[in-house]
Protein backbone atom coordinates (compact mmCIF):
# COMPACT_ATOMS: atom_id res chain seq x y z
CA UNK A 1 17.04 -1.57 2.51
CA UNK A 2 14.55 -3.21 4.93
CA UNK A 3 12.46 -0.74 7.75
CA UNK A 4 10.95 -1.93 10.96
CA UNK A 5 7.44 -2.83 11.42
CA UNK A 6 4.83 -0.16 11.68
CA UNK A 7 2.29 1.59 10.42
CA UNK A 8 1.55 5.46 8.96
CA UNK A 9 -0.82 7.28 7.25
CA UNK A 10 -0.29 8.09 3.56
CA UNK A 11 -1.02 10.46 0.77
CA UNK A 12 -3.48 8.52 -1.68
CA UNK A 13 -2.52 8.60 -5.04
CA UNK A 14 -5.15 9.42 -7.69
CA UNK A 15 -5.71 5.70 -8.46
CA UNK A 16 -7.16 4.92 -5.03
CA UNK A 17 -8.33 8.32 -4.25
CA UNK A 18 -11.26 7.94 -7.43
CA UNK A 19 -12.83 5.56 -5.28
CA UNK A 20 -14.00 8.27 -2.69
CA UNK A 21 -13.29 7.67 1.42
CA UNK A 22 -10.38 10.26 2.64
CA UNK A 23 -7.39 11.67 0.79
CA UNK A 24 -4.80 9.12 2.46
CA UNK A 25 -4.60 5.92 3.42
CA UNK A 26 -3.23 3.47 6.57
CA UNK A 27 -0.16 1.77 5.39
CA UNK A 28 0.94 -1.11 7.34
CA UNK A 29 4.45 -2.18 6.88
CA UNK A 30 5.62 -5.57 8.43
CA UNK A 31 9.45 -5.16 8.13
CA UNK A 32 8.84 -4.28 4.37
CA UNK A 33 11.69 -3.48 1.94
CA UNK A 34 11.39 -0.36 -0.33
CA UNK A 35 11.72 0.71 -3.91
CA UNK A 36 15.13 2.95 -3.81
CA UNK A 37 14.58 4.24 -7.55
CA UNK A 38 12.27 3.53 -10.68
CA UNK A 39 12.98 3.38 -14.04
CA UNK A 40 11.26 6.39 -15.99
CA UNK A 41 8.13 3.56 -17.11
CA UNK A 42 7.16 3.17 -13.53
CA UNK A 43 4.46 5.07 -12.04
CA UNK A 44 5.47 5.96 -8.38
CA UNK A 45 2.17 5.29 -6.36
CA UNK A 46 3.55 5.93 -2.72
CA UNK A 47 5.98 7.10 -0.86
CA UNK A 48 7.47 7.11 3.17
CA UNK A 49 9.38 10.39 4.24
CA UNK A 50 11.75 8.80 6.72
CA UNK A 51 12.49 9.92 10.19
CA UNK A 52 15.67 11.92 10.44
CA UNK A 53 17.26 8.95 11.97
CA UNK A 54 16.38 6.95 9.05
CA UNK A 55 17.38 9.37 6.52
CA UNK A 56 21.00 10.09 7.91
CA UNK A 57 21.26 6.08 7.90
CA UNK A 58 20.36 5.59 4.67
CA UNK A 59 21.35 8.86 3.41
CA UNK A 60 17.74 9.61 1.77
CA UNK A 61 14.66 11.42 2.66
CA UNK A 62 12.07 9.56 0.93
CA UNK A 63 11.86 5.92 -0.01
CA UNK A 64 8.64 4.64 -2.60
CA UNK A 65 6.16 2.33 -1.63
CA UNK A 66 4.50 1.74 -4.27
CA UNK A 67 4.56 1.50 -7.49
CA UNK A 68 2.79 0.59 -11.21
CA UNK A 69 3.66 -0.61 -14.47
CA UNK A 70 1.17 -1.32 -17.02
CA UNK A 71 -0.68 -4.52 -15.12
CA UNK A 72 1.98 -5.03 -12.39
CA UNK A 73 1.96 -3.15 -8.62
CA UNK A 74 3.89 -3.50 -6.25
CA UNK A 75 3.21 -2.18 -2.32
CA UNK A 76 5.87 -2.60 0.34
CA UNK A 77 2.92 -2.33 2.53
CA UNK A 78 0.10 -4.21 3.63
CA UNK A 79 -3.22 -3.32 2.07
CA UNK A 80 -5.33 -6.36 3.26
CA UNK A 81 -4.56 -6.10 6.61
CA UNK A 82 -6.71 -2.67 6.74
CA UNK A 83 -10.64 -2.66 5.85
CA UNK A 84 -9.97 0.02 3.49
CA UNK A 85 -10.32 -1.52 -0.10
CA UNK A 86 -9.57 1.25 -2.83
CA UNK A 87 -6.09 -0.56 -3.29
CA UNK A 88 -7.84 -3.80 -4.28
CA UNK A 89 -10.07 -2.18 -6.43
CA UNK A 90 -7.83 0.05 -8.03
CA UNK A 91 -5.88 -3.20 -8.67
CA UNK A 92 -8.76 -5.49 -9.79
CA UNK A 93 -9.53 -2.47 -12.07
CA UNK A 94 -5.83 -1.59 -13.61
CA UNK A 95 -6.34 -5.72 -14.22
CA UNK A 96 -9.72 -5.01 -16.19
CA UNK A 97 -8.34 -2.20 -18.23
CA UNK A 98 -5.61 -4.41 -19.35
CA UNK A 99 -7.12 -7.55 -19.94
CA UNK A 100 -7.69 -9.35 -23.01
CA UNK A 101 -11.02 -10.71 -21.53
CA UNK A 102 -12.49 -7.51 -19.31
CA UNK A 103 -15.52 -9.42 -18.37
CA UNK A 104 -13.42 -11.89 -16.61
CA UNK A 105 -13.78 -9.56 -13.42
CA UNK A 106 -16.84 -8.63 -12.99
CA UNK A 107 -17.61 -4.95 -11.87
CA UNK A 108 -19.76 -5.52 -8.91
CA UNK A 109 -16.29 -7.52 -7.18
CA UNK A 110 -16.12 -5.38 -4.72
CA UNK A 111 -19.42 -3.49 -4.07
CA UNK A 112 -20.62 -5.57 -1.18
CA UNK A 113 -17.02 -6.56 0.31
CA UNK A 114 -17.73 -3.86 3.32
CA UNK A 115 -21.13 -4.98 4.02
CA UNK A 116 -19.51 -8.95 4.87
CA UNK A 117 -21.40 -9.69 8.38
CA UNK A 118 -17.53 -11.54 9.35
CA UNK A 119 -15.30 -9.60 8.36
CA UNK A 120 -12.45 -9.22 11.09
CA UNK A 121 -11.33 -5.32 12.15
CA UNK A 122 -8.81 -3.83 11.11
CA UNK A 123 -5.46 -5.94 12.62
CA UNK A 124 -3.40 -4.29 15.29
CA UNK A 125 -0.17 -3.27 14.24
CA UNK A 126 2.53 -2.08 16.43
CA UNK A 127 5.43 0.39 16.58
CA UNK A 128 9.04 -0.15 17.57
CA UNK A 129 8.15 0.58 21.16
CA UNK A 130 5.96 -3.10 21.02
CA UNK A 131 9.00 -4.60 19.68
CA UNK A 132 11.44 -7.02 21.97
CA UNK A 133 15.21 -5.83 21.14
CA UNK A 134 16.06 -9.38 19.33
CA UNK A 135 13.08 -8.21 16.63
CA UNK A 136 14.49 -5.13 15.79
């Protein structure tokens, strides 16, 4: 299953929330598949409530959007195209925990990241209404 581009605000999972800033988070989906069911191993991370058009189409409410397994996630969304960076860190640290060699990544990898004098906004992302009918 494949949705249309746009972006949402999510519920933030424990994992990102421990790094402080707001309870959810701006997903950004560019056309981005998602997760229809996990095996009982996987940690669900995220997930989209669908429109009521959506969920009579695909005959769901809910799809996942992320999800963890030991040292592997996966995101149908976008999380470098927003400044926020508690799903890189949470990353970089589910790496650490599970690495053979922990000082490999340092713990000051991200301290600094929001202070960058160049780093671009936030990108514009934009609903189905932005979107010419051979797109959709």
């Amino acid at each position: 299953m494949q949705i249309n581009s746009f972006e949402t605000r999510l519920p933030a999972p424990d994992c990102v929330k421990s790094y402080g800033s707001t309870d959810d988070f701006r997903a950004v989906f560019i056309r981005a598949p998602a997760v229809l069911a996990a095996g009982p191993e996987v940690e669900i991370l995220a997930e989209y409530t669908l429109t009521p058009e959506e969920a009579v189409v695909h005959g769901r409410e809910k799809v996942i959007v992320a999800v963890r397994k030991g040292v592997l996630m996966a995101t149908a969304f976008h999380p470098e195209l927003t400044t926020d960076l508690r799903w890189h860190q949470a990353f970089v640290d589910m790496v650490r925990k599970h690495s053979q060699q922990p000082d490999k990544v340092p713990p000051s990898l991200f301290q600094n990241l929001g202070r960058i004098p160049n780093r671009p906004p936030d990108l514009p992302v934009y609903g189905k209404e932005f979107m010419r009918a051979e797109q959709m």
